[in-house]
PDB file of N, CA and C in Angstrom:
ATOM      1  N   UNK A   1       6.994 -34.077   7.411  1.00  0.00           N
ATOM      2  CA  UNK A   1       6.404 -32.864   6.887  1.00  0.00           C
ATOM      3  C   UNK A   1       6.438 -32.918   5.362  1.00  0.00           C
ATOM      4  N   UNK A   2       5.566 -32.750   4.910  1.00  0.00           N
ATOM      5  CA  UNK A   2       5.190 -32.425   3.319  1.00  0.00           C
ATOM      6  C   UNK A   2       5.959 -31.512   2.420  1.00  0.00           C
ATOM      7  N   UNK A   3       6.535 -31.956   1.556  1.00  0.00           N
ATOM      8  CA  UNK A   3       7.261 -30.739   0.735  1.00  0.00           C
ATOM      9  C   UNK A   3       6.864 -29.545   0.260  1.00  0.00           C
ATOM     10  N   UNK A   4       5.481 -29.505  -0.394  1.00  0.00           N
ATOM     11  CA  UNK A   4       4.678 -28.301  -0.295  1.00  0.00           C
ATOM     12  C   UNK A   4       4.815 -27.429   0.982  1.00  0.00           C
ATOM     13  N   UNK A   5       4.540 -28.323   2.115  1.00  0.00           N
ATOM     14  CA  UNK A   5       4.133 -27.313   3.181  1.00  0.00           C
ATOM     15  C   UNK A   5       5.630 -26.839   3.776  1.00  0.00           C
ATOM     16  N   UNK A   6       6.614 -27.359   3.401  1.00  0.00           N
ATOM     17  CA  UNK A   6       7.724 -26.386   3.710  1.00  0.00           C
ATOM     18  C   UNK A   6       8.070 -25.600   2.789  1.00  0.00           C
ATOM     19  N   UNK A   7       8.002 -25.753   1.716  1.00  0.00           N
ATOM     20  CA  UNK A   7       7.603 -24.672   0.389  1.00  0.00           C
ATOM     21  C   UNK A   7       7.033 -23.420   0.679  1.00  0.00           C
ATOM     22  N   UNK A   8       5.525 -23.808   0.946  1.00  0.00           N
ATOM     23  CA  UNK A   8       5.057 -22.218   1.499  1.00  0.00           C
ATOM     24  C   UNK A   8       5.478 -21.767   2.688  1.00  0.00           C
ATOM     25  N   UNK A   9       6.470 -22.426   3.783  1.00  0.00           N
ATOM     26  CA  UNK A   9       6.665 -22.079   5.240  1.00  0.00           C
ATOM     27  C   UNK A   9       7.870 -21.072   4.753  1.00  0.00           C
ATOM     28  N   UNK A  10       8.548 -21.146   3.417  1.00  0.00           N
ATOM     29  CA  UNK A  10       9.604 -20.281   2.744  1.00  0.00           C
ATOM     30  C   UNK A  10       8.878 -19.296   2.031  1.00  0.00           C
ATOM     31  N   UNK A  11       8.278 -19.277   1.143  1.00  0.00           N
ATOM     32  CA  UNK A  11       7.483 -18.881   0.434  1.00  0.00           C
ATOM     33  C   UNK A  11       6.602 -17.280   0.757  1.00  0.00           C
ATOM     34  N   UNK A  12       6.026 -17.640   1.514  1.00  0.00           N
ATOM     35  CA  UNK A  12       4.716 -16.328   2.373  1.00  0.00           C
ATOM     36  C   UNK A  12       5.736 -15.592   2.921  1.00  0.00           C
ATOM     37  N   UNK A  13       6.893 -15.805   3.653  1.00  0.00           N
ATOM     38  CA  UNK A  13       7.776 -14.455   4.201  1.00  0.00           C
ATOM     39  C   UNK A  13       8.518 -13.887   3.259  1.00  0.00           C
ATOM     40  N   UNK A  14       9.085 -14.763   2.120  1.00  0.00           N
ATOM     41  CA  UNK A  14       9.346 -14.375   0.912  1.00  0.00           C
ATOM     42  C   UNK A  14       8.837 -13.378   0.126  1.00  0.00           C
ATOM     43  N   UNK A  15       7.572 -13.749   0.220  1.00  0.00           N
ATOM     44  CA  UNK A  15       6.769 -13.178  -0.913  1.00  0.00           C
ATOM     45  C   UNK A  15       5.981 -11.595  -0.225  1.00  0.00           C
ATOM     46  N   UNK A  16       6.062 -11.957   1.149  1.00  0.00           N
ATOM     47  CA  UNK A  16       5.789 -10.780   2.064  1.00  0.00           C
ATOM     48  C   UNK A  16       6.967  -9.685   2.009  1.00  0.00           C
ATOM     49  N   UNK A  17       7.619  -9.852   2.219  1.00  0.00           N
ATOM     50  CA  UNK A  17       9.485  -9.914   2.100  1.00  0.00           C
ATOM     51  C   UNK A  17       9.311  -8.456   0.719  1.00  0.00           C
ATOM     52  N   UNK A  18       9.367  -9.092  -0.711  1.00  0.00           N
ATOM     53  CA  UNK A  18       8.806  -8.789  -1.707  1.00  0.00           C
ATOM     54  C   UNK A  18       7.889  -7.071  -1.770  1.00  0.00           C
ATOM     55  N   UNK A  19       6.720  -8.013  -0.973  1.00  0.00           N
ATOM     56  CA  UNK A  19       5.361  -6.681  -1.395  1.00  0.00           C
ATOM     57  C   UNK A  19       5.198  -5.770  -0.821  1.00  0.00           C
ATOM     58  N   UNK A  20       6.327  -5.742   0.406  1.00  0.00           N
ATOM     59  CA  UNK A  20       6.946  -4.533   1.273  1.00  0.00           C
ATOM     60  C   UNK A  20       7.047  -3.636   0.727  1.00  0.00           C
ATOM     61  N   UNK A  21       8.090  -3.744  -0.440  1.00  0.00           N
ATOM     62  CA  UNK A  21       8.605  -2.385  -1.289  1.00  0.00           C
ATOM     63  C   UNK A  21       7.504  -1.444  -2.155  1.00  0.00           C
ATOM     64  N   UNK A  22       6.115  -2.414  -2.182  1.00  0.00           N
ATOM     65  CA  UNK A  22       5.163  -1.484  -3.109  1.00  0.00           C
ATOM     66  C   UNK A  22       4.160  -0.996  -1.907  1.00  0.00           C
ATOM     67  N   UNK A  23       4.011   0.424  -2.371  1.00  0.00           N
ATOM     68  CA  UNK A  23       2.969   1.129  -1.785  1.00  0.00           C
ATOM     69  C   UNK A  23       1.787   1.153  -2.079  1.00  0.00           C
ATOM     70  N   UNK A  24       0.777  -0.230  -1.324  1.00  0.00           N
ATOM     71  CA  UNK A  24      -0.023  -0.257  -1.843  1.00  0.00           C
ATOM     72  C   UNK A  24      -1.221   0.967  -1.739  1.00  0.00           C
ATOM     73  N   UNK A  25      -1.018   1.702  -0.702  1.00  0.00           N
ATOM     74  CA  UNK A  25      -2.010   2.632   0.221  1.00  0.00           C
ATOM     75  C   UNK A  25      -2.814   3.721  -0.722  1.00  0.00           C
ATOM     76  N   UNK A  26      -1.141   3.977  -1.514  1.00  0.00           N
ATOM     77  CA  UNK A  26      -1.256   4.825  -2.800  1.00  0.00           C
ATOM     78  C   UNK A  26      -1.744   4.944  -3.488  1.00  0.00           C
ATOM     79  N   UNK A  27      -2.772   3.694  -3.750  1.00  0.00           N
ATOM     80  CA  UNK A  27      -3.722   3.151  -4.889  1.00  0.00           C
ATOM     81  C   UNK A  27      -5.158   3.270  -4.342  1.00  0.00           C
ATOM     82  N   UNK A  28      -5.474   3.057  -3.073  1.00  0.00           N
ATOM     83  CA  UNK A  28      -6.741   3.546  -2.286  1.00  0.00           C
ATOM     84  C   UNK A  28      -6.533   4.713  -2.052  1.00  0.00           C
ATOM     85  N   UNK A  29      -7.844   4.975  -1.944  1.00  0.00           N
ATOM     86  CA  UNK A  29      -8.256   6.438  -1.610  1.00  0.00           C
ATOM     87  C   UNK A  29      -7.747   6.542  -0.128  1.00  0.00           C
ATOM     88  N   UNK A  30      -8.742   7.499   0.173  1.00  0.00           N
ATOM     89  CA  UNK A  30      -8.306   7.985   2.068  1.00  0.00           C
ATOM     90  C   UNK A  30      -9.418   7.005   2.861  1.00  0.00           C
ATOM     91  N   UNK A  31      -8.668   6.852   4.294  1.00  0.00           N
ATOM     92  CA  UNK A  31      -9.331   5.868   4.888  1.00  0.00           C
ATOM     93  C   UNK A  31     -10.040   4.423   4.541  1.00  0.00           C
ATOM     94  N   UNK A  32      -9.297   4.166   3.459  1.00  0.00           N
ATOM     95  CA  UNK A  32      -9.436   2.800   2.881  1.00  0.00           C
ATOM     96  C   UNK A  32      -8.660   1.576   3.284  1.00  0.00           C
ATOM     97  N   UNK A  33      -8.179   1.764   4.882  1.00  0.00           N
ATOM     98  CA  UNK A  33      -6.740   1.384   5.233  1.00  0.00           C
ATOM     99  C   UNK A  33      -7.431  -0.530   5.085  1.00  0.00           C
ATOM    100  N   UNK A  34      -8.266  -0.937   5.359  1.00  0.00           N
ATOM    101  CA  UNK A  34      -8.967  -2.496   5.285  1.00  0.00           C
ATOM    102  C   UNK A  34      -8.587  -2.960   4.620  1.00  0.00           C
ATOM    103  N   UNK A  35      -9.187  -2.162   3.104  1.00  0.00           N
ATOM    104  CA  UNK A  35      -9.370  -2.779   1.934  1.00  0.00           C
ATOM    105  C   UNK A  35      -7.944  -2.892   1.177  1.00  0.00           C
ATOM    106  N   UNK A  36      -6.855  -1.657   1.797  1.00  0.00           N
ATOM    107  CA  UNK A  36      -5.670  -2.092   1.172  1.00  0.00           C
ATOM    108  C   UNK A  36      -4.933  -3.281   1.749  1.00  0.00           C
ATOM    109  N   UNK A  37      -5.595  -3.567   3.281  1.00  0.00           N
ATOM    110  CA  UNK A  37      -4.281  -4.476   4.274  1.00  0.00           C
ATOM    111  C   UNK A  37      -5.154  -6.133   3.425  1.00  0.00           C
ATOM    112  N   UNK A  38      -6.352  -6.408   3.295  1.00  0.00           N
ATOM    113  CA  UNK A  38      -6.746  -7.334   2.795  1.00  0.00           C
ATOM    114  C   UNK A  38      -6.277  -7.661   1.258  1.00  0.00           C
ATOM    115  N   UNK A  39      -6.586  -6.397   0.490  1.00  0.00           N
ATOM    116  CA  UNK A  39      -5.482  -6.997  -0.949  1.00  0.00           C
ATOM    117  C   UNK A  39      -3.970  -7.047  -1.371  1.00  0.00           C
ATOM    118  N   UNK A  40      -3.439  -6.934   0.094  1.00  0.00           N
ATOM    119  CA  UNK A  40      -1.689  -6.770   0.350  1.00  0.00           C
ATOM    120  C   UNK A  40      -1.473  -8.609   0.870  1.00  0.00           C
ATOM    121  N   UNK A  41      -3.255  -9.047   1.726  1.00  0.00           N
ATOM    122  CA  UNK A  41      -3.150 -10.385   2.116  1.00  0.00           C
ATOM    123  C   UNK A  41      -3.385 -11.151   1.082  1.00  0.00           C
ATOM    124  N   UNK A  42      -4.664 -11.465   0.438  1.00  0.00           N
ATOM    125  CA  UNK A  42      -4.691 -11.625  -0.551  1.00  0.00           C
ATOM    126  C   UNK A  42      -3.689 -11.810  -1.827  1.00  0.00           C
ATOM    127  N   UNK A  43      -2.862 -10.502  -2.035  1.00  0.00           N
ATOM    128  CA  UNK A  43      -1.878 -10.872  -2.950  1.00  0.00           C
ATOM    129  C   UNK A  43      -0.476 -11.493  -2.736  1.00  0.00           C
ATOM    130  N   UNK A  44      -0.301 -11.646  -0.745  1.00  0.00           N
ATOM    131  CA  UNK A  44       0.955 -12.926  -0.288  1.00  0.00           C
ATOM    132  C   UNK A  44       0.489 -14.420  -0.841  1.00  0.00           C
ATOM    133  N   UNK A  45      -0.791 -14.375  -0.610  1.00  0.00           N
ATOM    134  CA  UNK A  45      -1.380 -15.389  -0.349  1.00  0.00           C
ATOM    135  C   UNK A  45      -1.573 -15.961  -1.929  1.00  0.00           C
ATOM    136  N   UNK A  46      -1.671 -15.298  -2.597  1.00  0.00           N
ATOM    137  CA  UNK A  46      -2.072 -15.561  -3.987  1.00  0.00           C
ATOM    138  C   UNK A  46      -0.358 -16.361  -4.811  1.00  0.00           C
ATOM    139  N   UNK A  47       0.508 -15.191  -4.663  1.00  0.00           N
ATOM    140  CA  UNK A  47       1.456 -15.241  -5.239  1.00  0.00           C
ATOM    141  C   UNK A  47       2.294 -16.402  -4.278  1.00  0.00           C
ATOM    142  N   UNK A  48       2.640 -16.581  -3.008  1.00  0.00           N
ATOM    143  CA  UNK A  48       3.188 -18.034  -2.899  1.00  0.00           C
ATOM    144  C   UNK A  48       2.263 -19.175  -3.098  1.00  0.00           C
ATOM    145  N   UNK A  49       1.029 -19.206  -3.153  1.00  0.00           N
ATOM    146  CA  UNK A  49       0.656 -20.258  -4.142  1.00  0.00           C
ATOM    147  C   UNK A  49       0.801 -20.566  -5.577  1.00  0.00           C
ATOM    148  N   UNK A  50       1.023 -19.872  -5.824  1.00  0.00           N
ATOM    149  CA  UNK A  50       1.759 -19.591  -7.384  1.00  0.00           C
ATOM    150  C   UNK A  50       3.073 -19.890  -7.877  1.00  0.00           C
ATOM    151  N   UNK A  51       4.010 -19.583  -6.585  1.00  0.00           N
ATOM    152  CA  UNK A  51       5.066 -19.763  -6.425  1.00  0.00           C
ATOM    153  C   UNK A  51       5.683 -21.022  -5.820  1.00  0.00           C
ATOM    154  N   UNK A  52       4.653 -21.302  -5.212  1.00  0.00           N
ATOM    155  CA  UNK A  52       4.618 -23.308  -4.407  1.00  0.00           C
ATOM    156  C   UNK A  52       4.749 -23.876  -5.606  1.00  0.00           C
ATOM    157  N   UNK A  53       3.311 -23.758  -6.488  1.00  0.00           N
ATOM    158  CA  UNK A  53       2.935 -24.563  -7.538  1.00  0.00           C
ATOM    159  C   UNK A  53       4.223 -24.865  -8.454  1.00  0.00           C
ATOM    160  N   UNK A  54       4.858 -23.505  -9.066  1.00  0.00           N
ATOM    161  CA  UNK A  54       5.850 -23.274 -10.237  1.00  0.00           C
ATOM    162  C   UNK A  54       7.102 -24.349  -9.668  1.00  0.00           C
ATOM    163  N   UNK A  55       7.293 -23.740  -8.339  1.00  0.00           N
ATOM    164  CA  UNK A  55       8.718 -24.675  -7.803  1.00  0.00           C
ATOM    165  C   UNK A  55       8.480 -26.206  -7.588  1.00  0.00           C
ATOM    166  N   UNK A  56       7.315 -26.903  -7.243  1.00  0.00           N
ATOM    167  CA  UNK A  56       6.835 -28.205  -7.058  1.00  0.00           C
ATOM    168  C   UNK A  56       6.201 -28.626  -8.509  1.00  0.00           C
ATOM    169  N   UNK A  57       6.141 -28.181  -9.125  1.00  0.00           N
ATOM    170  CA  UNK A  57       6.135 -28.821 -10.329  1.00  0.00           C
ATOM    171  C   UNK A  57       7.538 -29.043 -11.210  1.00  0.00           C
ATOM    172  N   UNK A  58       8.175 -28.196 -11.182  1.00  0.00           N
ATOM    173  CA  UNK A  58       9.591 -28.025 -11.744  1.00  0.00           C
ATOM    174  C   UNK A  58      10.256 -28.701 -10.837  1.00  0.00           C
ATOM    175  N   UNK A  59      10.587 -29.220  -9.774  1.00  0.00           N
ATOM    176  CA  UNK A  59      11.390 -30.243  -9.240  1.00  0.00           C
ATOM    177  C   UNK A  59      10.659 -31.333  -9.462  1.00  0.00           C
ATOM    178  N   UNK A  60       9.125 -31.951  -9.707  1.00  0.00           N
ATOM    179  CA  UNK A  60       9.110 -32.895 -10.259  1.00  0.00           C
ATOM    180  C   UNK A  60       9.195 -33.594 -11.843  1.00  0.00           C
ATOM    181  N   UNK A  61       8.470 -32.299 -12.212  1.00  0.00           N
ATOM    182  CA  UNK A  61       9.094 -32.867 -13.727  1.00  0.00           C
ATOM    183  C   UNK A  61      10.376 -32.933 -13.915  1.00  0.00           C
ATOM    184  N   UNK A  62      11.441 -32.126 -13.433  1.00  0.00           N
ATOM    185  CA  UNK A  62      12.884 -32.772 -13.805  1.00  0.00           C
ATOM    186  C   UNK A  62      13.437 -34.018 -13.086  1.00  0.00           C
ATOM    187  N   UNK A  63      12.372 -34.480 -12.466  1.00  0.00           N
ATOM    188  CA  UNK A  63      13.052 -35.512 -11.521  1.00  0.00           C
ATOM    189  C   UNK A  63      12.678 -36.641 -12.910  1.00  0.00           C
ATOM    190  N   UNK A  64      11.940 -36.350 -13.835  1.00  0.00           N
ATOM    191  CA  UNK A  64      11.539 -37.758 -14.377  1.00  0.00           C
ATOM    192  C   UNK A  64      12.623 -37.695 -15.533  1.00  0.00           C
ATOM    193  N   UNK A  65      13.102 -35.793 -16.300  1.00  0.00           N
ATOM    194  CA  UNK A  65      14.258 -35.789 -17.100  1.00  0.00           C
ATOM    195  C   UNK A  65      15.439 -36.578 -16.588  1.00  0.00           C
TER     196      UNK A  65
END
């Protein structure tokens, strides 16, 4: 198995984990329930790729320090 891909297999429940605590609903109007559950996906999805990237780059560049 690929180091990335156990990266994000930590990562997405993590980061889900995380975006629990914000209310996103609060920010849409009424009956907008879609458009908030898609930019709640969207922003797991965004941020452990972000978060893959930062940690897999930083264990390789110090591997060469």
């Amino acid at each position: 198995m690929n180091i990335k891909t156990i990266l994000y297999l930590l990562s997405v429940p993590f980061v889900i984990y995380i975006l629990d605590s914000v209310r996103i609903n609060d920010i849409f109007k009424k009956n907008k329930i879609v458009q908030a559950r898609l930019l709640y996906l969207s922003l797991c999805l965004c941020l452990s790729y972000l978060l893959v990237n930062f940690f897999y780059d930083f264990f390789m560049n110090s591997k060469i320090l």
